[in-house]
PDB file of N, CA and C in Angstrom:
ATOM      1  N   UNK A   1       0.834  -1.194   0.000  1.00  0.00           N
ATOM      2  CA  UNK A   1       0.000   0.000   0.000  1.00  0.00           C
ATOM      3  C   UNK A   1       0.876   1.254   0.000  1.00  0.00           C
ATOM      4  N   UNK A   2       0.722   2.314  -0.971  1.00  0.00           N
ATOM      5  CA  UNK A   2       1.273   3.792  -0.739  1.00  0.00           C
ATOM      6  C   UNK A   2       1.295   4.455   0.209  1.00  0.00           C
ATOM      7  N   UNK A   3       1.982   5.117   0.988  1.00  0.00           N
ATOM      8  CA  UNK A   3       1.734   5.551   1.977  1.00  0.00           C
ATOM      9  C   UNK A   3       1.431   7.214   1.432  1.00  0.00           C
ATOM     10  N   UNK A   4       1.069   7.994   1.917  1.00  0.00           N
ATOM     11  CA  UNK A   4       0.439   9.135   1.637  1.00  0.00           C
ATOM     12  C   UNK A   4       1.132  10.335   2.757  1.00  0.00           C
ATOM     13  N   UNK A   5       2.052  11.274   1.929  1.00  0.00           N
ATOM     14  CA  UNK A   5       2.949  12.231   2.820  1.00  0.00           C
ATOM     15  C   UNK A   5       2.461  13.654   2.151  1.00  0.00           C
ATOM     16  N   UNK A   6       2.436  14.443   3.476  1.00  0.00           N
ATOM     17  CA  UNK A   6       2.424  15.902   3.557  1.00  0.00           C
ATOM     18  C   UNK A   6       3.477  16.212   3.744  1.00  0.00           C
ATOM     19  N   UNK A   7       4.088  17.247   3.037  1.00  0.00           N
ATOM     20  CA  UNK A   7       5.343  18.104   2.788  1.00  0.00           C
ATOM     21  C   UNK A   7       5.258  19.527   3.957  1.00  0.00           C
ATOM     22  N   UNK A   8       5.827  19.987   4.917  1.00  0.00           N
ATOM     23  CA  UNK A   8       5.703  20.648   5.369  1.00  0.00           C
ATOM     24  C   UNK A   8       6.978  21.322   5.522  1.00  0.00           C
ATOM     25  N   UNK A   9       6.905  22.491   4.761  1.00  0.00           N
ATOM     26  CA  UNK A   9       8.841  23.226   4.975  1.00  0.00           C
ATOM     27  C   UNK A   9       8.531  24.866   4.030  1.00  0.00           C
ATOM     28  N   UNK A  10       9.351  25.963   4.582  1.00  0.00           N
ATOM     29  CA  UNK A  10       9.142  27.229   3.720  1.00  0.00           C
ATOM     30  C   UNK A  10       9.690  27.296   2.902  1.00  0.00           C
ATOM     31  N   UNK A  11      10.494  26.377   2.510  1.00  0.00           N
ATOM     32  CA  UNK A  11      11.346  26.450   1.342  1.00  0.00           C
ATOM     33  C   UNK A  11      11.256  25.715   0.161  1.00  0.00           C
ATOM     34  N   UNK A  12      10.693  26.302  -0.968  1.00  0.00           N
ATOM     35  CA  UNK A  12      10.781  25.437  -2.040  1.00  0.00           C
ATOM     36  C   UNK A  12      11.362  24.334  -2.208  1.00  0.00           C
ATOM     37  N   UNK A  13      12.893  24.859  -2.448  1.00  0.00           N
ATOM     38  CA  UNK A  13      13.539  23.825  -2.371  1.00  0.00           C
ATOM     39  C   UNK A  13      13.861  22.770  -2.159  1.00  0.00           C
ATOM     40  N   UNK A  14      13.745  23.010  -0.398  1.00  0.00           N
ATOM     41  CA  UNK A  14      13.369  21.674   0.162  1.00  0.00           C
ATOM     42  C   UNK A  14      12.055  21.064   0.324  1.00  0.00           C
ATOM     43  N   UNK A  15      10.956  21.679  -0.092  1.00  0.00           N
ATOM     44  CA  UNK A  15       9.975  20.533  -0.558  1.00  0.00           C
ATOM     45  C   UNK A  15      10.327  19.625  -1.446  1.00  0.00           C
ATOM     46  N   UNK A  16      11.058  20.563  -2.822  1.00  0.00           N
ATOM     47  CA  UNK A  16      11.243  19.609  -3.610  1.00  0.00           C
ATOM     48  C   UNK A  16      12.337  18.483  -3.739  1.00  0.00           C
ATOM     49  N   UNK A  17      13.052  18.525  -3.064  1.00  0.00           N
ATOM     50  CA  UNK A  17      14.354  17.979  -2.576  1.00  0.00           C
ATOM     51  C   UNK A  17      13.403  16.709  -1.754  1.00  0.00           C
ATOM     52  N   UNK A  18      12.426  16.896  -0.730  1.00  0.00           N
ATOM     53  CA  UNK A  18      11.574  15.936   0.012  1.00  0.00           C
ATOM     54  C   UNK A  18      10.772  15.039  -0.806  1.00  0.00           C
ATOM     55  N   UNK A  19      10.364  15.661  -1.429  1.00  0.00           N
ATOM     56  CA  UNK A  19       9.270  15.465  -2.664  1.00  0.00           C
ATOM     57  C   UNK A  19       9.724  14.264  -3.780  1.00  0.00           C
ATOM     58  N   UNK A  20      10.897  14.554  -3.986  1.00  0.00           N
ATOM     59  CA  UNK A  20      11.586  13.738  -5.212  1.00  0.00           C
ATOM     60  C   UNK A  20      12.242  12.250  -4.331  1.00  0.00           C
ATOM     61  N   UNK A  21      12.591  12.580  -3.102  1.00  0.00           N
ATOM     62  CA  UNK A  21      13.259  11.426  -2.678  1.00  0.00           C
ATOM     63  C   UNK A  21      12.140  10.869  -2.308  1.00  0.00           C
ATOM     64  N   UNK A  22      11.184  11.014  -2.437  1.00  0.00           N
ATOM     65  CA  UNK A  22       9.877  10.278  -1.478  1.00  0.00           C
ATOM     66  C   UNK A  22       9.346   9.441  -2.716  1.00  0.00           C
ATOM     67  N   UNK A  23       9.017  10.232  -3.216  1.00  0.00           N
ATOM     68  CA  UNK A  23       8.397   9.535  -4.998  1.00  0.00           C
ATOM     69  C   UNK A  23       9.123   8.942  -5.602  1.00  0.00           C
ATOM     70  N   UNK A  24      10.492   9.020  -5.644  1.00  0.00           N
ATOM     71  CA  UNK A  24      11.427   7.818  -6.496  1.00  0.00           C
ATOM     72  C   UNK A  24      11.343   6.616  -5.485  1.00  0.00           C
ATOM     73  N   UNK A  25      10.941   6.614  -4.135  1.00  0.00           N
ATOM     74  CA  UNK A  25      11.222   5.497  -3.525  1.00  0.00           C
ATOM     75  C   UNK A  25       9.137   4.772  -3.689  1.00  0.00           C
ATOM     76  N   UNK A  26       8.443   5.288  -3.913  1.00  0.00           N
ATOM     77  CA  UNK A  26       6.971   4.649  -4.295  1.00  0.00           C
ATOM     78  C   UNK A  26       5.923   5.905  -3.036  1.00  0.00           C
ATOM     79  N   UNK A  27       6.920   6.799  -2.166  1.00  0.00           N
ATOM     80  CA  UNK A  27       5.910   7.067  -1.270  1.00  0.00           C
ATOM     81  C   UNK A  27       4.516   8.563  -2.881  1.00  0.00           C
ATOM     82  N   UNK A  28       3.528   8.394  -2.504  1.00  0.00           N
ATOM     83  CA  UNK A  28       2.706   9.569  -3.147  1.00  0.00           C
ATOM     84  C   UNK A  28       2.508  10.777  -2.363  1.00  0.00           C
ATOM     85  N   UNK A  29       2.900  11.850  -2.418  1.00  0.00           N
ATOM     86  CA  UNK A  29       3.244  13.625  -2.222  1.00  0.00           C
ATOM     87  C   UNK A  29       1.551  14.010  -2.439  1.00  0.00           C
ATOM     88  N   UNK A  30       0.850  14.069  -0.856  1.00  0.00           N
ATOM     89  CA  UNK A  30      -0.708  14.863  -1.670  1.00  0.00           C
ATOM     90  C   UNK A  30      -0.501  15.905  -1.242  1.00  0.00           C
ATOM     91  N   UNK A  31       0.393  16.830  -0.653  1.00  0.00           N
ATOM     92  CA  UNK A  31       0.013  17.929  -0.310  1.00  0.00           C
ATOM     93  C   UNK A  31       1.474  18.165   0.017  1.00  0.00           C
ATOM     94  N   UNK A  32       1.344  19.913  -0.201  1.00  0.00           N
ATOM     95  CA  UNK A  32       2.482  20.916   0.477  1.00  0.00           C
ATOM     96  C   UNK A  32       2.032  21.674   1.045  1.00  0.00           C
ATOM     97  N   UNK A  33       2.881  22.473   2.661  1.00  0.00           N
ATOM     98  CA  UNK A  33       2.437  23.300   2.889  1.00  0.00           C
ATOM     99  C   UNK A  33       3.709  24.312   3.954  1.00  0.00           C
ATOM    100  N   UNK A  34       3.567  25.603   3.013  1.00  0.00           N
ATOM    101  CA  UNK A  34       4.478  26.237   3.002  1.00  0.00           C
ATOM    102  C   UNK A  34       4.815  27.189   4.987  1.00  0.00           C
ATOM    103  N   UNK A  35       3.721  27.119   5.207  1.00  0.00           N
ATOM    104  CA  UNK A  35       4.100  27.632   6.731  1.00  0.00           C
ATOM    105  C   UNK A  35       2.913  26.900   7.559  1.00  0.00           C
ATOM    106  N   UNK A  36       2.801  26.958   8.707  1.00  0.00           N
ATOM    107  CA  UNK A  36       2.166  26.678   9.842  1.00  0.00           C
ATOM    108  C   UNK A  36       0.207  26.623   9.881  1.00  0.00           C
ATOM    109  N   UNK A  37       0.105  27.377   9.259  1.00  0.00           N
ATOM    110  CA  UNK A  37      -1.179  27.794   8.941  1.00  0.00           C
ATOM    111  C   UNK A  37      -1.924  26.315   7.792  1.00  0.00           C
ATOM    112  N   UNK A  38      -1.018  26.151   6.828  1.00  0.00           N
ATOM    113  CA  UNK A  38      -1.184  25.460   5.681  1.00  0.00           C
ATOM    114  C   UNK A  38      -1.020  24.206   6.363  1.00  0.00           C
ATOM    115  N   UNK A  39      -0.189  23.871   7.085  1.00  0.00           N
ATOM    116  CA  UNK A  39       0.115  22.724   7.494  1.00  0.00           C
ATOM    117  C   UNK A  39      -0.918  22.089   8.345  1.00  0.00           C
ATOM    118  N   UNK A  40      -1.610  23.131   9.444  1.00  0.00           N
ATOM    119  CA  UNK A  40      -2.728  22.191  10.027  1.00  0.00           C
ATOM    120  C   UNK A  40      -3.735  21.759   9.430  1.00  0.00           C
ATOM    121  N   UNK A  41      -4.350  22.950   8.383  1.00  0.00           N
ATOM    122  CA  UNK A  41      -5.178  22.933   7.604  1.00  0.00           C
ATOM    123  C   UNK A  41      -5.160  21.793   6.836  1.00  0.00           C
ATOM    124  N   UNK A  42      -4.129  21.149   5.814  1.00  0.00           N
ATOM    125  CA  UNK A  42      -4.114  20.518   4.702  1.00  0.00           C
ATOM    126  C   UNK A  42      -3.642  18.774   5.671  1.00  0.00           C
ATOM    127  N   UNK A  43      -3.057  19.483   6.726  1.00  0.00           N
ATOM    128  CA  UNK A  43      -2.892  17.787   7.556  1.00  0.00           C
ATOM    129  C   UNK A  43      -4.759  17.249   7.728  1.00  0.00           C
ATOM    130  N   UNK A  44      -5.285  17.865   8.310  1.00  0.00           N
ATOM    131  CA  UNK A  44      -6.944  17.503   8.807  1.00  0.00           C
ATOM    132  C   UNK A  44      -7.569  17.351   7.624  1.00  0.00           C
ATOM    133  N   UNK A  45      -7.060  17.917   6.875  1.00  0.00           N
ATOM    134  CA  UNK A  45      -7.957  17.972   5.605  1.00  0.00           C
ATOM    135  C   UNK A  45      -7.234  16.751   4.147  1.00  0.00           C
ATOM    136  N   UNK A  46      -6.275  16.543   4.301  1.00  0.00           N
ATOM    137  CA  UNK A  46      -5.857  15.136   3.359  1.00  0.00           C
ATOM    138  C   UNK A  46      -5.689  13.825   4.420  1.00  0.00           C
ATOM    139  N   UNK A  47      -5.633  14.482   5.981  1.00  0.00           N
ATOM    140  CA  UNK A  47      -5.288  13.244   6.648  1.00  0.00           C
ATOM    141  C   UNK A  47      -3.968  12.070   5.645  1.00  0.00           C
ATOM    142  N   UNK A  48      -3.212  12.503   6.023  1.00  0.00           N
ATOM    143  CA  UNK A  48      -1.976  11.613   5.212  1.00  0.00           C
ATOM    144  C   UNK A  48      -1.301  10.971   6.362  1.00  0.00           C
ATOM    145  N   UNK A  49      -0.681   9.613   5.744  1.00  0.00           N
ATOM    146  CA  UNK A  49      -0.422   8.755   6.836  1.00  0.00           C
ATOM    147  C   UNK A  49       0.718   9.464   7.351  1.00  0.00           C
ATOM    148  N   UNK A  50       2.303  10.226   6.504  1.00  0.00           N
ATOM    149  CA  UNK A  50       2.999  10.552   7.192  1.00  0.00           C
ATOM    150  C   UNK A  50       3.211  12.404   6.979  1.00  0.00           C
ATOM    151  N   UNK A  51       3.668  12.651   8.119  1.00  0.00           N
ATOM    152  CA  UNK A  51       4.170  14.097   7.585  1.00  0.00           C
ATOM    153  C   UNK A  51       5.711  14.340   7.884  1.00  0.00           C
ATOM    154  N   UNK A  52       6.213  14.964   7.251  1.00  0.00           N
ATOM    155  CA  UNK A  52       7.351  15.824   7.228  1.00  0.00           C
ATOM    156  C   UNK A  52       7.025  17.494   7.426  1.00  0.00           C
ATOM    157  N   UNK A  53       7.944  17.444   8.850  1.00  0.00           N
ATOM    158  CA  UNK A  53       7.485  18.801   9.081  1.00  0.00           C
ATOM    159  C   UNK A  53       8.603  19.552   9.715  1.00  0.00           C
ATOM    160  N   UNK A  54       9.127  21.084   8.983  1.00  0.00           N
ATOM    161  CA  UNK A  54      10.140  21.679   9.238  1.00  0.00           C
ATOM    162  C   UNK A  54       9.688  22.184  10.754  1.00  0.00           C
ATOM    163  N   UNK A  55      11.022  22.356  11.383  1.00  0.00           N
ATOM    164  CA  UNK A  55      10.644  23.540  12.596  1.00  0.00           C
ATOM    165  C   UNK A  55      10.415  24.994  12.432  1.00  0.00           C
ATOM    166  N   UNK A  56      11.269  25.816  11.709  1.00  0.00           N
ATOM    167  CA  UNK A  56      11.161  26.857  11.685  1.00  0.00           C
ATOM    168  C   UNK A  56      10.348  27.392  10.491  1.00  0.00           C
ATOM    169  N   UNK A  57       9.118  27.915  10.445  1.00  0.00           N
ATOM    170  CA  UNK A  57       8.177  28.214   9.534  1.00  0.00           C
ATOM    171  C   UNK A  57       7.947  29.678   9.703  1.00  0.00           C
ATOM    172  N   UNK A  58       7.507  30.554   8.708  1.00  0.00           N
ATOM    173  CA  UNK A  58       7.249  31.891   9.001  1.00  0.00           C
ATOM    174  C   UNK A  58       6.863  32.179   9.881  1.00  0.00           C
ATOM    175  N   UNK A  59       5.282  31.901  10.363  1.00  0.00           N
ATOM    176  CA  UNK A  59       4.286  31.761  11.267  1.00  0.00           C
ATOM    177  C   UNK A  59       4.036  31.188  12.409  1.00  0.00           C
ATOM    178  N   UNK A  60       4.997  30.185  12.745  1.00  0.00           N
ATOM    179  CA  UNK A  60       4.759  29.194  13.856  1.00  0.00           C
ATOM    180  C   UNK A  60       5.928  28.336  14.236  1.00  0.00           C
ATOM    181  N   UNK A  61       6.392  27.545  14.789  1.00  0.00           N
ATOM    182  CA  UNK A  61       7.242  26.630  15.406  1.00  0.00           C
ATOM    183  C   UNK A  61       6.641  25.222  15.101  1.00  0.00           C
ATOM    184  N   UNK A  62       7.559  24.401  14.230  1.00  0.00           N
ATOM    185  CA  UNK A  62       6.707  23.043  14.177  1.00  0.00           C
ATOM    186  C   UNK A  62       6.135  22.205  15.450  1.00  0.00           C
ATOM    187  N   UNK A  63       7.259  22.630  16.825  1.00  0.00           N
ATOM    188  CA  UNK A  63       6.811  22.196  17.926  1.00  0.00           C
ATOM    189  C   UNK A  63       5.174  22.029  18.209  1.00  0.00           C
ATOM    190  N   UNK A  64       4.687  23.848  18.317  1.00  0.00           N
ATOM    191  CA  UNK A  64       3.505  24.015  18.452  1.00  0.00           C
ATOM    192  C   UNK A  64       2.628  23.170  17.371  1.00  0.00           C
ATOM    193  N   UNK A  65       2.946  22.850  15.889  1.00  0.00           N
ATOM    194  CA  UNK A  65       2.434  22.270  15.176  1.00  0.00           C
ATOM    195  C   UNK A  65       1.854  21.025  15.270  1.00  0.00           C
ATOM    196  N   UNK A  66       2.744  20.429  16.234  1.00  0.00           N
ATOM    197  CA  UNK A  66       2.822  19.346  17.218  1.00  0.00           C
ATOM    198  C   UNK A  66       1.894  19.071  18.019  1.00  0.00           C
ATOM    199  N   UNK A  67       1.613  20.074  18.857  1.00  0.00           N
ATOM    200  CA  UNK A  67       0.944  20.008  19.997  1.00  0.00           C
ATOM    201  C   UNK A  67      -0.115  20.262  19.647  1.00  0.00           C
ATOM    202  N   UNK A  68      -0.964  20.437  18.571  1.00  0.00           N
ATOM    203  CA  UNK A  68      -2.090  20.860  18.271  1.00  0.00           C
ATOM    204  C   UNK A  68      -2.605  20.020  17.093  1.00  0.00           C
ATOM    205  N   UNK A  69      -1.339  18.844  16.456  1.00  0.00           N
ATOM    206  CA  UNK A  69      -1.713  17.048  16.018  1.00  0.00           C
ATOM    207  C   UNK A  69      -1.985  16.955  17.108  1.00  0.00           C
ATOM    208  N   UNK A  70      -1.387  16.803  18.193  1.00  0.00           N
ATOM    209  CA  UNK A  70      -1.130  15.861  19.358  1.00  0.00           C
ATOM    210  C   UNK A  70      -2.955  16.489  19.996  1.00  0.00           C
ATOM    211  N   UNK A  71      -3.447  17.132  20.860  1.00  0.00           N
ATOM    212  CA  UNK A  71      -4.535  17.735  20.879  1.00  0.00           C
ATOM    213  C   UNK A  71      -6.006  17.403  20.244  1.00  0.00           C
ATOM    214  N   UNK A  72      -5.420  17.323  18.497  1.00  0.00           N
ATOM    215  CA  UNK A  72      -6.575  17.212  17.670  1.00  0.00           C
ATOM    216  C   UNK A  72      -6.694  15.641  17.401  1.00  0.00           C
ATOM    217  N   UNK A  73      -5.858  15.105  18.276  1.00  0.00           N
ATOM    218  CA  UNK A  73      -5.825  13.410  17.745  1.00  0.00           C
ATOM    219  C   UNK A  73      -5.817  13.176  16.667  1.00  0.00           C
ATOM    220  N   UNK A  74      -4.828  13.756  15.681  1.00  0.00           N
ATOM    221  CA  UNK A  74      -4.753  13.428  14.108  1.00  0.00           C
ATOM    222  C   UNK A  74      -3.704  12.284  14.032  1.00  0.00           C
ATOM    223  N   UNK A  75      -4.001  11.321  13.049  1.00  0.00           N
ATOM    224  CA  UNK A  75      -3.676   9.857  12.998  1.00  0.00           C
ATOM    225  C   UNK A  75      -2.026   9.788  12.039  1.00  0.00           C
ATOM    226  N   UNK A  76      -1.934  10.786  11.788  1.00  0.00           N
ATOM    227  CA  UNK A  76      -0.282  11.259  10.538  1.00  0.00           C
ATOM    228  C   UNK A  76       0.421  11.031  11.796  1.00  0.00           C
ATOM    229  N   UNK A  77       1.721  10.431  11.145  1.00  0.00           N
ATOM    230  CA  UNK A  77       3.070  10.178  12.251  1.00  0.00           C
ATOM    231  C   UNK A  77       3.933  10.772  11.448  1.00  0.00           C
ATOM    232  N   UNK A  78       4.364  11.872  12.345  1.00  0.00           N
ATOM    233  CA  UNK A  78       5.475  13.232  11.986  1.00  0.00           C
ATOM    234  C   UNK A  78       7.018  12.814  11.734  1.00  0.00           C
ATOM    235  N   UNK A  79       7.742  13.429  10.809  1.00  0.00           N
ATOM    236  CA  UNK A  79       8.799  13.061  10.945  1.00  0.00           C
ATOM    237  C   UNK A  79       9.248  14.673  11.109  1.00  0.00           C
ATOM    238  N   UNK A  80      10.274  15.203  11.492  1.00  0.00           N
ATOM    239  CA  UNK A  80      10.598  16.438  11.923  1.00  0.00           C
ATOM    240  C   UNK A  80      12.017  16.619  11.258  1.00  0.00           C
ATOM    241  N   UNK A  81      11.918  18.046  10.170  1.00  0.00           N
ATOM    242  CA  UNK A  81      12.948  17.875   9.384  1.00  0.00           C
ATOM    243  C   UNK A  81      13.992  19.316   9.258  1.00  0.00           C
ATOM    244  N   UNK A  82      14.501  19.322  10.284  1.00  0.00           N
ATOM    245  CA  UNK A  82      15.101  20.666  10.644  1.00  0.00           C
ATOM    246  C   UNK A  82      16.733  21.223  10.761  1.00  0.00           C
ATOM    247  N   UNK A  83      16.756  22.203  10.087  1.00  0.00           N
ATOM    248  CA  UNK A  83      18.443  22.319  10.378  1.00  0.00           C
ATOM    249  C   UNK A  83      18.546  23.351  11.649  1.00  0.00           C
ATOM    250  N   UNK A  84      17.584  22.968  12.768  1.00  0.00           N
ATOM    251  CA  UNK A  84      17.628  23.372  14.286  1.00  0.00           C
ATOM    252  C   UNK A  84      18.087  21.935  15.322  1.00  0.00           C
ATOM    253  N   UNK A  85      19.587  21.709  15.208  1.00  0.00           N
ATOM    254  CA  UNK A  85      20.010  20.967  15.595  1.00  0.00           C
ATOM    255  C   UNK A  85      20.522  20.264  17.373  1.00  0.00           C
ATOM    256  N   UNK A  86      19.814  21.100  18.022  1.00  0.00           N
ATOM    257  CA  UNK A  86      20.326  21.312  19.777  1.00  0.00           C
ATOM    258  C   UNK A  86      19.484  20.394  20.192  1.00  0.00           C
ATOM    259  N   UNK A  87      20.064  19.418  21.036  1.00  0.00           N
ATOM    260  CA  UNK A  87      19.601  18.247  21.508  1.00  0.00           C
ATOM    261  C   UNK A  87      17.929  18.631  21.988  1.00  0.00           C
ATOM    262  N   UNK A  88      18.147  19.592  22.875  1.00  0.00           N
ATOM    263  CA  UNK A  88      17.016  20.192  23.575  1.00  0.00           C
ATOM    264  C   UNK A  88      15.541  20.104  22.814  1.00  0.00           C
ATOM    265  N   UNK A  89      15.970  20.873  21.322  1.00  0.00           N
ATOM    266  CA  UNK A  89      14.981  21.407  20.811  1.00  0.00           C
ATOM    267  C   UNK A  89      14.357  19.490  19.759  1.00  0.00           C
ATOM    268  N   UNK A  90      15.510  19.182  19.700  1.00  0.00           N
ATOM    269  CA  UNK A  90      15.285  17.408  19.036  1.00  0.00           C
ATOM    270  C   UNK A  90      14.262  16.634  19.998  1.00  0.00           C
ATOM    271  N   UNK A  91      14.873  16.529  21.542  1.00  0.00           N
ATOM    272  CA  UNK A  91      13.919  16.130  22.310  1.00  0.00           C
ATOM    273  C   UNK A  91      12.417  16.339  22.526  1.00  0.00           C
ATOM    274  N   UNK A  92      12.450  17.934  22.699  1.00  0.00           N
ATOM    275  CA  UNK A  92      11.081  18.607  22.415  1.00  0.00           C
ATOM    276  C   UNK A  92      10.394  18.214  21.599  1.00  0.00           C
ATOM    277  N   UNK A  93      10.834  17.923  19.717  1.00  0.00           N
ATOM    278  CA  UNK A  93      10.265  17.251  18.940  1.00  0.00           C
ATOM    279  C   UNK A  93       9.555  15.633  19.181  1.00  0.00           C
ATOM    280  N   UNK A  94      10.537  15.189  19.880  1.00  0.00           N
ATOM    281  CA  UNK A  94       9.952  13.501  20.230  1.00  0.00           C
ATOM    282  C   UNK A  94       9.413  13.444  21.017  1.00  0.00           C
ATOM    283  N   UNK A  95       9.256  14.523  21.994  1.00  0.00           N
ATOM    284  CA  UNK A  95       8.280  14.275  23.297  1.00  0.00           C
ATOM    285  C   UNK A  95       6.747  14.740  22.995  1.00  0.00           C
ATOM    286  N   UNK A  96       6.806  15.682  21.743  1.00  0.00           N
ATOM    287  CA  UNK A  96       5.446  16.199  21.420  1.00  0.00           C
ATOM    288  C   UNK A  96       4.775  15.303  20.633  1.00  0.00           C
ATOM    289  N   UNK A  97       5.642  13.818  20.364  1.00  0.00           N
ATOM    290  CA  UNK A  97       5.103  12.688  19.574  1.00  0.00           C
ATOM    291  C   UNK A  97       5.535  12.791  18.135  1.00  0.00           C
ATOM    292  N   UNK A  98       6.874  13.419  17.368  1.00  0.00           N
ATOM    293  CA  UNK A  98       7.141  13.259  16.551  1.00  0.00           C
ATOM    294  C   UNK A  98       8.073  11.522  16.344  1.00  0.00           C
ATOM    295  N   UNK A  99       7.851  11.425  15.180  1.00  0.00           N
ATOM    296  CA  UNK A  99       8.297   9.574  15.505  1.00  0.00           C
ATOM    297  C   UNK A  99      10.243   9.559  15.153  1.00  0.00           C
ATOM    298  N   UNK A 100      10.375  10.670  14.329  1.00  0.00           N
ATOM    299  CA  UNK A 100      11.911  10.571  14.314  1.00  0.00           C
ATOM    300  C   UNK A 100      12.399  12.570  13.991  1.00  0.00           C
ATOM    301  N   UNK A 101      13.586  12.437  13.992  1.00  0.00           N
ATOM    302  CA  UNK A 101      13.942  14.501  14.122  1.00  0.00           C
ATOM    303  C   UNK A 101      15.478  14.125  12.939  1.00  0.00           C
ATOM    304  N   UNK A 102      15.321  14.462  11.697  1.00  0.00           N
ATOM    305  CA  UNK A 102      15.956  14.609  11.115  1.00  0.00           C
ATOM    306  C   UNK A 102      16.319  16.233  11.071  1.00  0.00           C
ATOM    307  N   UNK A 103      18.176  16.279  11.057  1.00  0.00           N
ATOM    308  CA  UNK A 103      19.116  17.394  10.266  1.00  0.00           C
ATOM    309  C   UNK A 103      19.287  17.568   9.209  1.00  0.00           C
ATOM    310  N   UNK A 104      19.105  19.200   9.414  1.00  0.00           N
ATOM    311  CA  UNK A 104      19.440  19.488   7.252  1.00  0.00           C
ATOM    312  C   UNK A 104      20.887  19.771   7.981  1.00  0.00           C
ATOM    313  N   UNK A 105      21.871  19.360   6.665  1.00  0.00           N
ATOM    314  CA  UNK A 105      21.433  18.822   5.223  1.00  0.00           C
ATOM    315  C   UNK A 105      21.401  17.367   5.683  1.00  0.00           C
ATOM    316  N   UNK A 106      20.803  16.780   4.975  1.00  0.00           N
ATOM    317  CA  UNK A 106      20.176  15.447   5.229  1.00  0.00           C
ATOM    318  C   UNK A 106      20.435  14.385   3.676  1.00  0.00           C
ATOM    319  N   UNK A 107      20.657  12.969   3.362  1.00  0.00           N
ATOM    320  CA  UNK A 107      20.801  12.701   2.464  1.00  0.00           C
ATOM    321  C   UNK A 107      19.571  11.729   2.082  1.00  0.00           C
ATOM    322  N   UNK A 108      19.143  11.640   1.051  1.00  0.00           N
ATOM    323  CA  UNK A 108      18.253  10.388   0.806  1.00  0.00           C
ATOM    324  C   UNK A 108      18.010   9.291   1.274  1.00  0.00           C
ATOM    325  N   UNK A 109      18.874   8.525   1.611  1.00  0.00           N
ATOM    326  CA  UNK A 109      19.350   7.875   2.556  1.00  0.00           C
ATOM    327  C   UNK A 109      18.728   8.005   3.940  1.00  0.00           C
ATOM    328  N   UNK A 110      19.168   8.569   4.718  1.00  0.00           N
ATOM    329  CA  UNK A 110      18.042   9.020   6.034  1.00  0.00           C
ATOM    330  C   UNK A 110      17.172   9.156   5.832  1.00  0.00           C
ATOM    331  N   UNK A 111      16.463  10.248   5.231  1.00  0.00           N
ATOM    332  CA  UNK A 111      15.227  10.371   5.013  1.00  0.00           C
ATOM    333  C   UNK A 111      14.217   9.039   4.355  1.00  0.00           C
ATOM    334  N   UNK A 112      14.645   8.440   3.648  1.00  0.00           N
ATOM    335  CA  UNK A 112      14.018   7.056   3.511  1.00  0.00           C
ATOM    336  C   UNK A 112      14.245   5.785   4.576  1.00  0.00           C
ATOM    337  N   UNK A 113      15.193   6.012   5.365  1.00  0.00           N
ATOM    338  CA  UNK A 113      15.334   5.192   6.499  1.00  0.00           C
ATOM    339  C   UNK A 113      14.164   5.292   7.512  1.00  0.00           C
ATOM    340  N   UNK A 114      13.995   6.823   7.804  1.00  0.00           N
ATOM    341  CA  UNK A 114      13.487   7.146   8.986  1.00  0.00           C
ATOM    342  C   UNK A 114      11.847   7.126   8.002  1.00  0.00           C
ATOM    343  N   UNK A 115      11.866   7.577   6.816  1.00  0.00           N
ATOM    344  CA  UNK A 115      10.165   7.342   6.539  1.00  0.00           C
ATOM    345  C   UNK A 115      10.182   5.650   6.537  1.00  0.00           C
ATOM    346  N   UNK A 116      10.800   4.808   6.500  1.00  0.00           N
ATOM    347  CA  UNK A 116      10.671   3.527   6.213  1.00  0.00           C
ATOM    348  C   UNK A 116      10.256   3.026   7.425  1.00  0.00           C
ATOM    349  N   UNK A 117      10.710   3.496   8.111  1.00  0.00           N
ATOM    350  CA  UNK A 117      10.261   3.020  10.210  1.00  0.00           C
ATOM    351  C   UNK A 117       8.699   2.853  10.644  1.00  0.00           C
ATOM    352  N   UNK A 118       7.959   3.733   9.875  1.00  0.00           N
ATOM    353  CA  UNK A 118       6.653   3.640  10.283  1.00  0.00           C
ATOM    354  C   UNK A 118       5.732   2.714   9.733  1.00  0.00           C
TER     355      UNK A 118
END
């Protein structure tokens, strides 16, 4: 079965950088969403099994993004994809129920490891 991922990051780039390693490996891309706002919205609203979700977004902190899956009992298991690297702020990510806390720069490789876990 496909698994079904939301793109969550402000940067083009690295959507598409997320985007391409996900789809060459079979995962299907239904949604992007460029800051905090987009992201809760289009998570509740495609319900996708996984998300990828940056920390630092225009609008919000993926943390909080977190806590308000975590809250709304939404069924997506987060992967957290940030070049905010301090143990502290990694922990924070896994304690708010993200399932793994990936560093940019990051290689294909990881990122299909850690989406492969769920």
């Amino acid at each position: 079965m496909t698994k079904n991922v939301l793109i969550v990051d402000d940067s083009l780039y690295m959507r598409t950088v997320i985007k391409d390693y996900l789809e060459q490996a079979g995962y299907k891309v239904v949604g992007q969403a460029s800051n905090g706002e987009e992201a809760i919205d289009l998570a509740f609203d495609l319900q996708p099994d996984i998300i990828t979700l940056d920390n630092i977004l225009p609008d919000m902190i993926g943390t909080d993004i977190l806590k308000v899956y975590s809250k709304e009992k939404l069924g997506s298991k987060v992967i957290m994809i940030s070049a905010v690297g301090q143990e502290s702020v990694i922990q924070e990510g896994l304690n708010l129920g993200a399932k793994a806390y990936i560093v940019k720069p990051f290689t294909s490789e990881q990122l299909l490891q850690e989406v492969g876990k769920l």
